[in-house]
N, C-alpha and C. Protein backbone atom coordinates (compact mmCIF):
# COMPACT_ATOMS: atom_id res chain seq x y z
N UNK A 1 139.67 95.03 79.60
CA UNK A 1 138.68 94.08 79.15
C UNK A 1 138.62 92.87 80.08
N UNK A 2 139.74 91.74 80.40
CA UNK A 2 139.76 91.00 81.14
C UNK A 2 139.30 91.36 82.56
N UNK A 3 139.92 92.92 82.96
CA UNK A 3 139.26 93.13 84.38
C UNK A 3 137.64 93.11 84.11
N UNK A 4 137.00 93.76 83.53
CA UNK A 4 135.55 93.79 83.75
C UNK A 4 135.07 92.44 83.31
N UNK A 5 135.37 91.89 82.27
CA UNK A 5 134.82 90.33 82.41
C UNK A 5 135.37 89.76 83.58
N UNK A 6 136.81 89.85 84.26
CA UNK A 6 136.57 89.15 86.04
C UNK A 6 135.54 89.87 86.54
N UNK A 7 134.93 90.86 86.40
CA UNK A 7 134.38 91.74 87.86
C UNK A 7 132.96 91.22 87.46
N UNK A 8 132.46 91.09 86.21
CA UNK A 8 130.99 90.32 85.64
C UNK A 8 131.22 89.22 86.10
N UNK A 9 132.04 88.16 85.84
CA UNK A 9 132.20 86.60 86.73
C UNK A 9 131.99 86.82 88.23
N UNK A 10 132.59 87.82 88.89
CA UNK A 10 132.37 88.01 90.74
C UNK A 10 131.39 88.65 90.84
N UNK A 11 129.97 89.33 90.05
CA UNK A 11 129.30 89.72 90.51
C UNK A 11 128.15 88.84 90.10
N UNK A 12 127.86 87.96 89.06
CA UNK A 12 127.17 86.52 88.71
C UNK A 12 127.50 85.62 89.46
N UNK A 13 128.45 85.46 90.17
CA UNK A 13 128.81 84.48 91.37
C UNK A 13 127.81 85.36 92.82
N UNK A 14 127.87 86.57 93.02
CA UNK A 14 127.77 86.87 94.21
C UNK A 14 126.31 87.04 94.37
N UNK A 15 125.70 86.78 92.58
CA UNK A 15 123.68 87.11 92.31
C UNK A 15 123.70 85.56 92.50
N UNK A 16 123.99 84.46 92.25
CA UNK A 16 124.10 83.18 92.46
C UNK A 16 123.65 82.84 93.39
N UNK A 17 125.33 83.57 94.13
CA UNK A 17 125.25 82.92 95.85
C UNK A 17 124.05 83.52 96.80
N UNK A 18 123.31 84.49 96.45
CA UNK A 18 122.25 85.27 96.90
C UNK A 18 120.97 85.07 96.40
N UNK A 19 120.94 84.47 95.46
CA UNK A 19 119.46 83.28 94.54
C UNK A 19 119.51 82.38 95.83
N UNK A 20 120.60 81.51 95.66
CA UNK A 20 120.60 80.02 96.30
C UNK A 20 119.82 80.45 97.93
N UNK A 21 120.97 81.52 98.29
CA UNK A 21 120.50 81.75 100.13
C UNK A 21 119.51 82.07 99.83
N UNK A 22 118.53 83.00 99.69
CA UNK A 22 117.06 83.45 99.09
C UNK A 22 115.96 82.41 99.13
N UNK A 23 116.50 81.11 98.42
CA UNK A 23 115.98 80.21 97.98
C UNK A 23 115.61 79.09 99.15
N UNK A 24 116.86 79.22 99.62
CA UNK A 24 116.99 78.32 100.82
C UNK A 24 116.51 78.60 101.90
N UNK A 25 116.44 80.16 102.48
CA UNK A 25 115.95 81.01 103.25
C UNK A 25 114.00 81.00 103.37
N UNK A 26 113.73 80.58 101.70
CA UNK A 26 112.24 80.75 101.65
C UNK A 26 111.91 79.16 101.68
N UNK A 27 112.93 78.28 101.69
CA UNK A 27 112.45 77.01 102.07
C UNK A 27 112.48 76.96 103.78
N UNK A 28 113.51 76.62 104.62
CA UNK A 28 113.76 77.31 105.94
C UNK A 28 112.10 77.45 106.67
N UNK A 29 112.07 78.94 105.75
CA UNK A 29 110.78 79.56 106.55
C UNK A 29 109.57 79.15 106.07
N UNK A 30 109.06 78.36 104.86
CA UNK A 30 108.36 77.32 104.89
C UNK A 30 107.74 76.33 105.60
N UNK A 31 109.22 75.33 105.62
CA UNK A 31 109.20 74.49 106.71
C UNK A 31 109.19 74.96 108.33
N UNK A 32 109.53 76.09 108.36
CA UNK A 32 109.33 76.74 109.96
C UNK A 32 107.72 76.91 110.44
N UNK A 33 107.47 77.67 109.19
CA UNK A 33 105.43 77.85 109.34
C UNK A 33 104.62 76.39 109.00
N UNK A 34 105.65 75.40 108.79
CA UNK A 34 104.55 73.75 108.30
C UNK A 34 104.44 73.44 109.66
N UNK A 35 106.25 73.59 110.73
CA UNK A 35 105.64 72.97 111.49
C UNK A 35 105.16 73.29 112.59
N UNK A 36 105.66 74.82 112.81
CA UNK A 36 104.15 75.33 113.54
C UNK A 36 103.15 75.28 113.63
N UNK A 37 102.27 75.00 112.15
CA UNK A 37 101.19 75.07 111.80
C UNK A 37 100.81 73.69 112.75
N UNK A 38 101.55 72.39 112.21
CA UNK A 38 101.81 71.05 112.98
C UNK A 38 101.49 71.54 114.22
N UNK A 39 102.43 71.72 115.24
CA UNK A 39 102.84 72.17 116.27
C UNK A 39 101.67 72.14 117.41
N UNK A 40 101.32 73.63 116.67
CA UNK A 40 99.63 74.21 117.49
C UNK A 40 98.35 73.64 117.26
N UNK A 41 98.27 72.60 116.48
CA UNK A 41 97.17 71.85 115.88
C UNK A 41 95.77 72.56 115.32
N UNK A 42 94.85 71.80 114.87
CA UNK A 42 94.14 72.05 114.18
C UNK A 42 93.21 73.76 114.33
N UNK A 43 93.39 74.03 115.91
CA UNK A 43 92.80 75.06 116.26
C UNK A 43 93.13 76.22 115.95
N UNK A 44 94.41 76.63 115.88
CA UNK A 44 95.01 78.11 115.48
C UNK A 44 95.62 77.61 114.15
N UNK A 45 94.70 78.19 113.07
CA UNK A 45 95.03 79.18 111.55
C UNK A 45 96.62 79.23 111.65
N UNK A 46 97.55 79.12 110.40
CA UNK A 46 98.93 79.60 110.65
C UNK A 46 98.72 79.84 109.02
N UNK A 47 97.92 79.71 108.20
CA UNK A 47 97.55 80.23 107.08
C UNK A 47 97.99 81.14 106.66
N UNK A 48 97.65 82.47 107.41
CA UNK A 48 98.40 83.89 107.36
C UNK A 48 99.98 83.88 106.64
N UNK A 49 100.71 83.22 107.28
CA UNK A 49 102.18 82.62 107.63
C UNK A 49 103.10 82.16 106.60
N UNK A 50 102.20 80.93 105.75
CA UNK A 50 102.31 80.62 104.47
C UNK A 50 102.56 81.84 103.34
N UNK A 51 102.12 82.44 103.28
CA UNK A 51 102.54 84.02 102.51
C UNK A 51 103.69 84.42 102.66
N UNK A 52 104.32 84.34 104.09
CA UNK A 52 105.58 84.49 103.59
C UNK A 52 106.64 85.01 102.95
N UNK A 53 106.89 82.92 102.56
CA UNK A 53 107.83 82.84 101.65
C UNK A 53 107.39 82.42 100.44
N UNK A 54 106.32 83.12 100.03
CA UNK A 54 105.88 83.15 98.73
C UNK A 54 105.90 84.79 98.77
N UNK A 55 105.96 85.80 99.11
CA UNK A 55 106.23 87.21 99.32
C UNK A 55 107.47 86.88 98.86
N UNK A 56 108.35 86.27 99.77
CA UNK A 56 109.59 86.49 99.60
C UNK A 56 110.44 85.74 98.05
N UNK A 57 109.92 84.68 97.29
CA UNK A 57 110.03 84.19 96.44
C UNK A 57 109.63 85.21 95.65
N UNK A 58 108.10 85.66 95.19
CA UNK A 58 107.94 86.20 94.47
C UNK A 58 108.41 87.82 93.89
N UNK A 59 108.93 88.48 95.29
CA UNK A 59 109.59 89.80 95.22
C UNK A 59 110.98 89.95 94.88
N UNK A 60 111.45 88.35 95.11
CA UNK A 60 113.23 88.66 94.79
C UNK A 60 113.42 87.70 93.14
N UNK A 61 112.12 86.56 92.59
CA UNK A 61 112.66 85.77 91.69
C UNK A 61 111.81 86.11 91.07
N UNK A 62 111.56 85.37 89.85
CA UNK A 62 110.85 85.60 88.57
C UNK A 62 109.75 84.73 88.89
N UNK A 63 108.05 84.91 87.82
CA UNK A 63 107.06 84.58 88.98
C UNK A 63 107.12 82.75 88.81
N UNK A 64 107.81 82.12 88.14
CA UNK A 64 107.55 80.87 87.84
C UNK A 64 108.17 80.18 89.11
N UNK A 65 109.55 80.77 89.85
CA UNK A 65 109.78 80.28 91.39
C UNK A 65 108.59 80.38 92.27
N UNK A 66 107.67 81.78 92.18
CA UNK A 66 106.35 82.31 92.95
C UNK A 66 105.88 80.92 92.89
N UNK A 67 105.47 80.68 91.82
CA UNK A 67 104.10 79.61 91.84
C UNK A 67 105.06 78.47 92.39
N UNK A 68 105.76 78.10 92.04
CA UNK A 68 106.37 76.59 92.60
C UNK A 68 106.41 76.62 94.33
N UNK A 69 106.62 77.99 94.87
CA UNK A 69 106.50 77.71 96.41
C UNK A 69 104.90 78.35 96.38
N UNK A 70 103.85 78.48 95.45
CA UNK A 70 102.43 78.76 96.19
C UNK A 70 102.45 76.99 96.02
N UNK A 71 102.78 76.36 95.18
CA UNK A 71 102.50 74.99 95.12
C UNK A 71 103.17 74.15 96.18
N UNK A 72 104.30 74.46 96.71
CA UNK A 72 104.69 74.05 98.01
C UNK A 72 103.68 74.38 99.40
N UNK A 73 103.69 75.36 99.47
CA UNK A 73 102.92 75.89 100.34
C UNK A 73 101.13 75.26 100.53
N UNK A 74 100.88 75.04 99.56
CA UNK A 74 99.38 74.36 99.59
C UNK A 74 99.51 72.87 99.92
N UNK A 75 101.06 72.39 99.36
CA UNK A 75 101.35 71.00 99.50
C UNK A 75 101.48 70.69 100.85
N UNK A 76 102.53 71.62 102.08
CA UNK A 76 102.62 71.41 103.09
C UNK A 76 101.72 71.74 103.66
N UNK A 77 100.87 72.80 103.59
CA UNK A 77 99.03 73.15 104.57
C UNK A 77 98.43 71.79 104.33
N UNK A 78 98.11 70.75 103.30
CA UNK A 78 97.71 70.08 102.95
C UNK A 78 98.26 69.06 104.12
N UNK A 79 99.55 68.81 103.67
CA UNK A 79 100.20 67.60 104.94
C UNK A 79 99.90 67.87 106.14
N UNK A 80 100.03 69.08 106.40
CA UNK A 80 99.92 69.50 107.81
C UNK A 80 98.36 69.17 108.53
N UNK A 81 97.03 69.52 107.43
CA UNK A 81 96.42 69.24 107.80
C UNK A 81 95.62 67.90 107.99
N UNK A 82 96.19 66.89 106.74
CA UNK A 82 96.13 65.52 106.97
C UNK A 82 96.65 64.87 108.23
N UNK A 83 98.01 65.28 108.84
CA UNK A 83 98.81 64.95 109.55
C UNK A 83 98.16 65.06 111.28
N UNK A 84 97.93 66.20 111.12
CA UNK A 84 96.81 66.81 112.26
C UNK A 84 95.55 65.52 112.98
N UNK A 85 95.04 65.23 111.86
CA UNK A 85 94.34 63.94 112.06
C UNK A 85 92.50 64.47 112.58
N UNK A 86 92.14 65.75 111.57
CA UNK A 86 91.10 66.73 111.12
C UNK A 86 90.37 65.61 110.73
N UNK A 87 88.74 64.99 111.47
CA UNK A 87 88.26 64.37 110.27
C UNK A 87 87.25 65.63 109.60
N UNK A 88 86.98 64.78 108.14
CA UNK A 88 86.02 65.68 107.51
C UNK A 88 84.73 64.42 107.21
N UNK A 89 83.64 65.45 107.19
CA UNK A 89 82.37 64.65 106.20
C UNK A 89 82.84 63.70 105.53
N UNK A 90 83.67 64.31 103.86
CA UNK A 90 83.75 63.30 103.40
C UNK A 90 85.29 63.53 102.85
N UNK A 91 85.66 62.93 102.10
CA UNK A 91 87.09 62.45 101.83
C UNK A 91 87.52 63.54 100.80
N UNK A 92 86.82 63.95 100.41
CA UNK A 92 87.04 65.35 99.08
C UNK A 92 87.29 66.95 99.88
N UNK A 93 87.06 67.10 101.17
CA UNK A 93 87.39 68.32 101.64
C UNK A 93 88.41 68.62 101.84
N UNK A 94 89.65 67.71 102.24
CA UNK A 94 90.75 67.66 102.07
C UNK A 94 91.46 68.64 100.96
N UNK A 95 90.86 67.90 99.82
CA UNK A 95 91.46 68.46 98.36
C UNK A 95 90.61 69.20 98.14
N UNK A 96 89.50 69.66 98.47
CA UNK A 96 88.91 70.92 98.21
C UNK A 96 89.46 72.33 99.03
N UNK A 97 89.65 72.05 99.84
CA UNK A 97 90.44 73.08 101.12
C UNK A 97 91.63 73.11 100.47
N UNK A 98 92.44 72.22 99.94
CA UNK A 98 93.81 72.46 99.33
C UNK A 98 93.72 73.12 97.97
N UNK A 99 92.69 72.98 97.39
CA UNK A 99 93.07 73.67 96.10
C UNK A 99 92.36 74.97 96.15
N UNK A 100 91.60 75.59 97.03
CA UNK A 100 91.05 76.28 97.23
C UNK A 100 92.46 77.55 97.86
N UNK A 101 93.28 76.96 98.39
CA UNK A 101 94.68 77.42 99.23
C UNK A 101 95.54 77.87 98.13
N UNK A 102 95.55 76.74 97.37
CA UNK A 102 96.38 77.07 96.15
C UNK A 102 96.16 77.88 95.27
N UNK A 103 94.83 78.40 95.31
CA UNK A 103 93.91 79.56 93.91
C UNK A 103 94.34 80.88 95.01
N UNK A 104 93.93 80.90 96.49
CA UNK A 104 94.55 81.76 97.13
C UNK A 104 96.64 82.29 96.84
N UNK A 105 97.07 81.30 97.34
CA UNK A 105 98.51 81.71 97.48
C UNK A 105 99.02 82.33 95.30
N UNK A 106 98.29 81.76 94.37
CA UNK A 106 98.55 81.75 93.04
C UNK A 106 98.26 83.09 93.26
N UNK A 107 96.91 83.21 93.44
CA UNK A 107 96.56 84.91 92.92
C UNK A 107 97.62 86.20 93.83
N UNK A 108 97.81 85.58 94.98
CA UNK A 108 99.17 86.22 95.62
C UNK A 108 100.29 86.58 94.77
N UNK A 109 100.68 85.46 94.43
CA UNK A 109 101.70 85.38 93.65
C UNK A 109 101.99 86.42 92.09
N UNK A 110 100.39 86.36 91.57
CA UNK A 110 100.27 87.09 89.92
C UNK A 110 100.14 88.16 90.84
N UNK A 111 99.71 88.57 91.46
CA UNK A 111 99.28 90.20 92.12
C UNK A 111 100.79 91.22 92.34
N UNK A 112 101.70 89.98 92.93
CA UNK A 112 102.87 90.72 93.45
C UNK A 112 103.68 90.60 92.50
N UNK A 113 103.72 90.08 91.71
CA UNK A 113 104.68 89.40 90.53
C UNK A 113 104.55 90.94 89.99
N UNK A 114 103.28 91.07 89.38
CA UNK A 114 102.85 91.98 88.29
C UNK A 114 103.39 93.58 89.33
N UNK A 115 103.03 93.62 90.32
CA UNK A 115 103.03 94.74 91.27
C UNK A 115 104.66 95.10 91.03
N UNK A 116 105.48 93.83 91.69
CA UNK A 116 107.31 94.27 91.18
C UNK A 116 107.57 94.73 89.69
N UNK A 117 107.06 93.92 88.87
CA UNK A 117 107.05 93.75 87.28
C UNK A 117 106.80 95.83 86.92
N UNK A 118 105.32 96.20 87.73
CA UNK A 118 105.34 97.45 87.47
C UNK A 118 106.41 98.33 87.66
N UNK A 119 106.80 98.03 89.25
CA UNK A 119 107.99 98.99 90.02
C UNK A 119 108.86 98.97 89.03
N UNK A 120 109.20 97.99 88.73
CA UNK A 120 110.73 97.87 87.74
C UNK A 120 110.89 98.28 86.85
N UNK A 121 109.40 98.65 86.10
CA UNK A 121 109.54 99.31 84.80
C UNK A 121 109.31 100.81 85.30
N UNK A 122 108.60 101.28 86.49
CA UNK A 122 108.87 102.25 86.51
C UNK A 122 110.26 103.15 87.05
N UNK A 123 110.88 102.22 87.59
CA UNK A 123 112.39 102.64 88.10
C UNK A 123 113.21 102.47 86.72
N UNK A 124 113.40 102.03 85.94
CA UNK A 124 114.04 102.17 84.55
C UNK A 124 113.36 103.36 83.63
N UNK A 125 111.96 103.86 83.71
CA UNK A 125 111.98 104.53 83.11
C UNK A 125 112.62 106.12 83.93
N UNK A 126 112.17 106.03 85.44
CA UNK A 126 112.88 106.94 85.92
C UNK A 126 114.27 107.80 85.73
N UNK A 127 114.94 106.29 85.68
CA UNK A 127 116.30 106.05 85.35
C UNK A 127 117.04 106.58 83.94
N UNK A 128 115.89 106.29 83.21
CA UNK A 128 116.40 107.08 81.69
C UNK A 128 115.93 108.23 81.28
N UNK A 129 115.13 108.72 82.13
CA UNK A 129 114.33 110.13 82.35
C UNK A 129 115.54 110.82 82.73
N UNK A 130 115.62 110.30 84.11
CA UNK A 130 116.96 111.55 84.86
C UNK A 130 117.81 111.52 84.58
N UNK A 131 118.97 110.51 83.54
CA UNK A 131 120.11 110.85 83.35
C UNK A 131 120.53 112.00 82.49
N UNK A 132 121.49 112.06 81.93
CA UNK A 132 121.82 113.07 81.00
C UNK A 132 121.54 112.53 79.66
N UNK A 133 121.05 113.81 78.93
CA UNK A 133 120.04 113.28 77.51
C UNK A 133 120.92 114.51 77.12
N UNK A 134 121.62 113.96 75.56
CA UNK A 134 122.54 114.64 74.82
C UNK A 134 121.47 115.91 73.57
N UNK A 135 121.53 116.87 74.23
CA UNK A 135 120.84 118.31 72.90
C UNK A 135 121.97 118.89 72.40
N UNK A 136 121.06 119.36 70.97
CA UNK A 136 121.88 120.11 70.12
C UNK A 136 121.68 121.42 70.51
N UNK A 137 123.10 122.44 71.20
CA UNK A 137 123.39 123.57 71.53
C UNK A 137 122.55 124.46 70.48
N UNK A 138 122.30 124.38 69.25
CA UNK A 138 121.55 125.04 68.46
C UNK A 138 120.33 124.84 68.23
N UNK A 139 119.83 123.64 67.29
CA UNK A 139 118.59 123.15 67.08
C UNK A 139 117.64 122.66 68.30
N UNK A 140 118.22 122.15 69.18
CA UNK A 140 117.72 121.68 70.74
C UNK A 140 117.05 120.74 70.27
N UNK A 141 117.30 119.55 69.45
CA UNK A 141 117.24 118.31 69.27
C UNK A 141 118.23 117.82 70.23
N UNK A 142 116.83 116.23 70.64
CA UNK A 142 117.69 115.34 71.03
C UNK A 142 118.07 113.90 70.46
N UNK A 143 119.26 113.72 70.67
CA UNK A 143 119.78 112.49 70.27
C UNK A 143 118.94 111.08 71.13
N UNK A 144 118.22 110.36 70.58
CA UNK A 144 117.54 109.33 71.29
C UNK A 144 118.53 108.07 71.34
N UNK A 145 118.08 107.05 71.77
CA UNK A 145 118.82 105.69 72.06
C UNK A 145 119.25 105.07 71.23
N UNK A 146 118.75 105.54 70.19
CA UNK A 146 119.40 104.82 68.66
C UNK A 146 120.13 105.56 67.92
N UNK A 147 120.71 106.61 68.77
CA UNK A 147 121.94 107.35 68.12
C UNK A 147 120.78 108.81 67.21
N UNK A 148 119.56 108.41 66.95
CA UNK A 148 119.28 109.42 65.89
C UNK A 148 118.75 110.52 66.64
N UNK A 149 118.94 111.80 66.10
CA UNK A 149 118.35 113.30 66.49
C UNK A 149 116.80 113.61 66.35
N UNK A 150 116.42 113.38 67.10
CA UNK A 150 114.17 113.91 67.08
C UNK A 150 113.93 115.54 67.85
N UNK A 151 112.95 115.92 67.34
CA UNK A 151 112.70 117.21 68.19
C UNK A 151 112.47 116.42 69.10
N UNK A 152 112.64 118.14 70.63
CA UNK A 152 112.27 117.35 71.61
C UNK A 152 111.36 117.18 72.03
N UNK A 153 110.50 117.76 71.32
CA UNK A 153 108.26 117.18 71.38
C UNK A 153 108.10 115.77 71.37
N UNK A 154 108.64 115.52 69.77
CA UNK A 154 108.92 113.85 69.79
C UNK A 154 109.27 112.81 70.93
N UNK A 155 110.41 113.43 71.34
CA UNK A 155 111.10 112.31 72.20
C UNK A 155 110.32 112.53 73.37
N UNK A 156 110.36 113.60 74.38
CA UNK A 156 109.19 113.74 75.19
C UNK A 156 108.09 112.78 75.01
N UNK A 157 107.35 113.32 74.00
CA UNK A 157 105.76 112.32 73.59
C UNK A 157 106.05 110.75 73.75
N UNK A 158 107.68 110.35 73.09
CA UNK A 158 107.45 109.10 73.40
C UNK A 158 107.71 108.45 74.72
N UNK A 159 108.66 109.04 75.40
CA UNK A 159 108.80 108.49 76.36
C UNK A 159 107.80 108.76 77.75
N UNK A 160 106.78 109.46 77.72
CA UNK A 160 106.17 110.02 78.84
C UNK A 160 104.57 109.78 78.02
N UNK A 161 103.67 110.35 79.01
CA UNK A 161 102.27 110.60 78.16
C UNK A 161 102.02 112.38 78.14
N UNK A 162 103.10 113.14 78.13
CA UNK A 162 102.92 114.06 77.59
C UNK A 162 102.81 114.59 76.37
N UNK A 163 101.86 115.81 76.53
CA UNK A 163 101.36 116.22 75.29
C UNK A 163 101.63 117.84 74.99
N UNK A 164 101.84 118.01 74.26
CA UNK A 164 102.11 119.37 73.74
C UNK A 164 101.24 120.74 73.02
N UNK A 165 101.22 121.72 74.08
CA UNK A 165 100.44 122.77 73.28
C UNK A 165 101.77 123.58 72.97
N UNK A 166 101.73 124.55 71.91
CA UNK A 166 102.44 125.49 71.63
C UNK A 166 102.23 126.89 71.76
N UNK A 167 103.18 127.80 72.42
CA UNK A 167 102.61 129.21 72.97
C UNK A 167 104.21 129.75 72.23
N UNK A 168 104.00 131.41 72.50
CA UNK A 168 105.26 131.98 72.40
C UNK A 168 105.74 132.59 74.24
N UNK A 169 106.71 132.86 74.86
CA UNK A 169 107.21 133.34 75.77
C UNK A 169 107.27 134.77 75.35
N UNK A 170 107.06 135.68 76.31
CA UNK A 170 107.22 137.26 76.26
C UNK A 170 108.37 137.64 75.25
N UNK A 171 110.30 136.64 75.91
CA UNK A 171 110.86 137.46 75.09
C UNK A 171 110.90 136.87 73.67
N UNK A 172 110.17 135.68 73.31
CA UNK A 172 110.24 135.65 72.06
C UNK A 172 109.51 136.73 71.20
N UNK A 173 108.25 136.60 71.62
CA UNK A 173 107.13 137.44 71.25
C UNK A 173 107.97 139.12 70.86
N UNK A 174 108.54 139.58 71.53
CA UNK A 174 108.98 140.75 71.97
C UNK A 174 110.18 140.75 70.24
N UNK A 175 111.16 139.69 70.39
CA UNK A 175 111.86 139.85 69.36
C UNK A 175 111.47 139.29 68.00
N UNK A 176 110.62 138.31 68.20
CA UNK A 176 109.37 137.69 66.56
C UNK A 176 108.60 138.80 66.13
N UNK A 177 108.10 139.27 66.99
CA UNK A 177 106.61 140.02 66.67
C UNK A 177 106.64 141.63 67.38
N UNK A 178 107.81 142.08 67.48
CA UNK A 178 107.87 143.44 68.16
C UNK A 178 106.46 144.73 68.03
N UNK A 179 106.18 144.45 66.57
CA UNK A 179 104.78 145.44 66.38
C UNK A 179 103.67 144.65 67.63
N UNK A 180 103.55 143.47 67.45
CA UNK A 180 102.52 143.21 68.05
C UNK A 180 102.60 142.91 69.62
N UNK A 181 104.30 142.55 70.16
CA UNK A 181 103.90 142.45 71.53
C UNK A 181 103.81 142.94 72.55
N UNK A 182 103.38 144.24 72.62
CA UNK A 182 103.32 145.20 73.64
C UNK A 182 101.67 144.80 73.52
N UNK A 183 101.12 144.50 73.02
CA UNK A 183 99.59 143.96 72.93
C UNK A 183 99.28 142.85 73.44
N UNK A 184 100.44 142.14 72.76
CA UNK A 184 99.85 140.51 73.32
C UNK A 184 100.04 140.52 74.66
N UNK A 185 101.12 141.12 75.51
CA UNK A 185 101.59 141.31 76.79
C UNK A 185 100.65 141.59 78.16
N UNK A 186 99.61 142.81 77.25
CA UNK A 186 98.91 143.17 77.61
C UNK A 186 97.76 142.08 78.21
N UNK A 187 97.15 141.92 77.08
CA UNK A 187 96.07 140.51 77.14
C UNK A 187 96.67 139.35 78.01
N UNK A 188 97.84 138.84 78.02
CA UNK A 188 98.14 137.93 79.01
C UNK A 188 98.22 138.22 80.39
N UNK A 189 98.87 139.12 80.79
CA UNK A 189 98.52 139.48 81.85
C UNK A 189 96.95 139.82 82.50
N UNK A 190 96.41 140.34 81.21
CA UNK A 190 94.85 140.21 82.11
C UNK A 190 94.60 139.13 81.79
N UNK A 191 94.77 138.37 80.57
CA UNK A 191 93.88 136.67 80.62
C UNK A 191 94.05 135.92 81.27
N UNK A 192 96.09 136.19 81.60
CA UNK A 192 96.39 134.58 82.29
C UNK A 192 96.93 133.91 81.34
N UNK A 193 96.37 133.59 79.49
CA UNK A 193 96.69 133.27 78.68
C UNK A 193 97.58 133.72 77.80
């Protein structure tokens, strides 16, 4: 008991220490694309760039980190382009170009959020698909997650979107229905059915 609660403490330390670098890593490369963006001035786009580490936020954290660096990210395009010394017409393009950045990098953010959000549920269901699922040697019920026994139509149906027709197999047919399956045998082979 004590060993696996140490080995849960060293492996919450080691998801920690790999949040923080992650974190720090997508600040880093933030500030690497602000000041490039700086850098090359107003003429070359670094827009692209900004994505990033909002990719990288949003694929490794939960989406509420996403939005806080799309909100970074519009904050520093913003500085960058004030900083630049861009005039505009009038004094509102500024913040129109910035929030316009920010509806961009957001919808980034819900797109990929939801996109991982899918993967993950489909790798767990994978996951409980392929392991070993406990049947009864006789009845060929299975035992589901809550300990209780369902046919396995049931459990199938729920966990998948499969659906069920019912047929007999030759050798059932053969030992159910012996008068009749030298007939039915017949017909399937020419139907197919």
């Amino acid at each position: 008991m004590e060993l696996t609660l140490a080995k849960s403490r060293e492996n919450s330390k080691k998801t920690r220490a790999k949040d923080v670098l992650l974190a720090a890593s997508g600040l880093m490369l933030l500030g690497l694309v602000g000041l490039s963006d700086y850098l090359t001035g107003s003429e070359i786009s670094f827009g692209l760039f900004y994505f990033l580490p909002i990719w990288l936020m949003a694929w490794h954290f939960h989406r509420g980190v996403a939005v806080l660096f799309s909100l970074l990210c519009a904050l520093v395009w913003f500085a960058v382009d004030d900083l630049s010394g861009v005039q505009y017409s009038t004094p509102i393009v500024p913040f129109w170009n910035a929030a316009a950045r920010l509806v961009y990098f957001l919808s980034f953010t819900f797109l990929l959020s939801y996109i991982r959000k899918q993967l993950h549920q489909s790798k767990e269901e994978v996951k409980r698909l392929s392991g070993l699922l406990p049947i009864c040697a006789s009845c060929k019920k299975i035992r589901n997650d809550e300990g209780y026994w369902q046919e396995i139509e049931a459990y199938i149906r729920r966990h998948s979107d499969t659906e069920f027709s019912h047929g007999i197999c030759p050798e059932c047919a053969k030992k159910l229905y012996p008068e009749f399956a030298d007939e039915l045998l017949k017909r399937w082979k020419k139907t197919g059915t």
